[in-house]
Structure formats: structure tokens, C-alpha cells
Protein backbone atom coordinates (compact mmCIF):
# COMPACT_ATOMS: atom_id res chain seq x y z
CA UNK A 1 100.68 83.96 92.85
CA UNK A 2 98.87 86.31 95.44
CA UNK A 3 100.31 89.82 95.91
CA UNK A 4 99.10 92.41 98.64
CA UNK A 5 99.30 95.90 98.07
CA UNK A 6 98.70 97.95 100.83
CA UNK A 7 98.17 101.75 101.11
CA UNK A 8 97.89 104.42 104.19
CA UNK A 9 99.68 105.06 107.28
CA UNK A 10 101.79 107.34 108.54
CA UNK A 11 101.92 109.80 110.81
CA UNK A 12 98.90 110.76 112.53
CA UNK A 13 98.16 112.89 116.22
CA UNK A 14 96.30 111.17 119.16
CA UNK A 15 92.50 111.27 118.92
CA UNK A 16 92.57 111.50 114.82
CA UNK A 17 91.77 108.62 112.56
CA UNK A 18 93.73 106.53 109.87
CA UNK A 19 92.37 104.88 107.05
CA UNK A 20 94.47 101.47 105.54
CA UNK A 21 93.77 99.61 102.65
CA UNK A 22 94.76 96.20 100.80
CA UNK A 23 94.40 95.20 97.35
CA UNK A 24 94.47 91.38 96.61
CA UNK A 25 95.00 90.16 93.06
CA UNK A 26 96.14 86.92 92.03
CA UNK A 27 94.11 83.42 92.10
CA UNK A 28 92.07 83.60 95.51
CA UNK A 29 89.99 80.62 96.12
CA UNK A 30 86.48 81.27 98.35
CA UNK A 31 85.85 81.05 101.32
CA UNK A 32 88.59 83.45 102.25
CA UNK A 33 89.12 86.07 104.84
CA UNK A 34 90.67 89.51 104.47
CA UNK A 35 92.03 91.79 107.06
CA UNK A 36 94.31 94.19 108.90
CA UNK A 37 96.69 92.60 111.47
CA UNK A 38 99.33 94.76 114.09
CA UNK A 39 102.60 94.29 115.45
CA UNK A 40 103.93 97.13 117.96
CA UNK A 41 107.48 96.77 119.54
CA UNK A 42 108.14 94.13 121.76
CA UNK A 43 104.86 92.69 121.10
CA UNK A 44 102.80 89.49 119.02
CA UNK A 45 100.89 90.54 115.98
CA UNK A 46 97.97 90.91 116.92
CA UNK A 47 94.25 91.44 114.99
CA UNK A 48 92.89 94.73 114.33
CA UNK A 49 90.07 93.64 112.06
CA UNK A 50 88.83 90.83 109.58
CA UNK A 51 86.25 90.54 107.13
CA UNK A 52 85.72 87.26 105.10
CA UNK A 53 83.81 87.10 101.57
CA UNK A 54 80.48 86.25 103.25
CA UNK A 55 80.29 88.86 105.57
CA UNK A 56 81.61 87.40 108.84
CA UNK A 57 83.50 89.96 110.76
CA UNK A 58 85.52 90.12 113.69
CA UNK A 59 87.70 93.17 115.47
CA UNK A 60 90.63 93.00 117.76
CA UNK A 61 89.74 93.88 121.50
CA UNK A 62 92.16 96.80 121.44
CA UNK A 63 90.07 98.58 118.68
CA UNK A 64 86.93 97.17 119.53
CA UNK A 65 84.04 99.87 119.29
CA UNK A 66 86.21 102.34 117.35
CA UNK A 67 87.20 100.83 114.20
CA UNK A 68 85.35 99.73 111.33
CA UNK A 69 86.32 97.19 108.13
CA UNK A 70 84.72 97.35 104.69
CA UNK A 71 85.51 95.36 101.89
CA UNK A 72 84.35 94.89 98.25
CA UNK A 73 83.93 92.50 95.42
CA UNK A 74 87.44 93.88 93.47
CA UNK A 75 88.90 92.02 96.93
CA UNK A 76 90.25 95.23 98.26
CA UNK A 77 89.62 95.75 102.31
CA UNK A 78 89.88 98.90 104.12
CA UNK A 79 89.96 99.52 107.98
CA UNK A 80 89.31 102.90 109.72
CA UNK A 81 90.57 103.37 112.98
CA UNK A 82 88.99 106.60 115.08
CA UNK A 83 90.31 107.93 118.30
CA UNK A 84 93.82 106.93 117.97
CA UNK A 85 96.00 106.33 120.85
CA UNK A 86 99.86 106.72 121.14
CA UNK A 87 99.34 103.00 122.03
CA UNK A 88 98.02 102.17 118.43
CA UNK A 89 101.63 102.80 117.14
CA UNK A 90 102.79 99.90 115.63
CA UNK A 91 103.22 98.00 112.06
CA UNK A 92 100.38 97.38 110.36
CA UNK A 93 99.90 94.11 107.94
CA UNK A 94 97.74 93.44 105.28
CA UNK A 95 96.31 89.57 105.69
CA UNK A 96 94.38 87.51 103.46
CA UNK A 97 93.87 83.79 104.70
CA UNK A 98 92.69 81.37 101.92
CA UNK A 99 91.98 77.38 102.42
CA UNK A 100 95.49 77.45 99.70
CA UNK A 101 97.54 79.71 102.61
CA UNK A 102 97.82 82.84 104.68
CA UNK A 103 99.24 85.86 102.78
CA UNK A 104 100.98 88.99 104.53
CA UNK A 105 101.19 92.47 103.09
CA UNK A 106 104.71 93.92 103.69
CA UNK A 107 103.12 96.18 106.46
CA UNK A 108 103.10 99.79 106.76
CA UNK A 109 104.30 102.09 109.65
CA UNK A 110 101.62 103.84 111.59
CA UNK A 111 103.07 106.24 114.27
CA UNK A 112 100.33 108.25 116.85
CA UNK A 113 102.20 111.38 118.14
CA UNK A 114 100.90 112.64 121.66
């Protein structure tokens, strides 16, 4: 059994920064990827940022250049996001993606007031 805890979020004023973080526990088999994922209203979920156990990373074009996604060996990820936009408001999930299945956090509500 997998379980995601995630932490952070909130509410946070345009051109600040928010910090999210995910704790996996549970029996994760390697190679496996960990990572932040969005959903805003009226939209698809879409990637902020992914890190996988060797080091591969990728970011989502919408936070390209202003985000950055650590992770350590106790499998717990974090993502920083810097020079938020009122158009980074959305749901944020947790996501870890093993070859046994694809595991969401229960997301966390991050609002950017104007």
C-alpha cells in the first residue's frame, strides 16, 4: 500500500513563492518518478515538475525557468515555485509513478491573490 502525504499551499500574493512537499511511504519499487502535478478550473492536469530516483528531471512549460524540484533518499519531493502568477491558482497533486502504478496525493489548494 502506497500513501502520499502532501504538505504546503495556501494562500499566497502574486510575485511570492510557495513551497509543496510529498512524502511517499509504502513498498515503492525503482525506477520510479516523483512529482508535483496541477489542475486549475476548467482545465487538464497538467505537470508542474518531476524528478525520478536517478536524477532525470523534467518541468511543466508554464513554470519553466521559475520553479525548482528536489527530492531525497527518505522519498519525500519538494517543488518551489517563485514569481507566482494569479494564473498559477489551481489544485496541486502529489504524483509518484512506479512500473506497479501511478499514485495521486489528495491535492492541496493553492490560491495567488492579485
Amino acid at each position: 500500500q502506497v500513501q502520499l502525504v502532501e504538505s504546503g499551499g495556501g494562500l499566497v500574493q502574486a510575485g511570492g513563492s510557495l513551497r509543496l512537499s510529498c512524502a511517499a511511504s509504502g513498498d515503492i519499487s525503482s525506477p520510479n518518478f516523483m512529482g508535483w502535478y496541477r489542475q486549475a478550473p476548467g482545465k487538464e492536469r497538467e505537470l508542474v515538475a518531476v524528478r525520478g530516483d536517478s536524477g532525470t528531471t523534467r518541468y511543466g512549460d508554464a513554470v519553466n525557468g521559475r520553479s525548482t524540484i528536489s527530492r531525497d533518499i527518505r522519498m519525500t519531493v519538494s517543488v518551489e515555485v517563485h514569481s507566482l502568477k494569479p494564473e498559477d491558482t489551481a489544485v496541486y497533486y502529489c504524483n509518484l509513478f512506479t512500473g506497479q502504478g501511478n499514485y495521486w496525493g489528495q491535492g492541496t489548494q493553492v490560491t495567488v491573490s492579485s
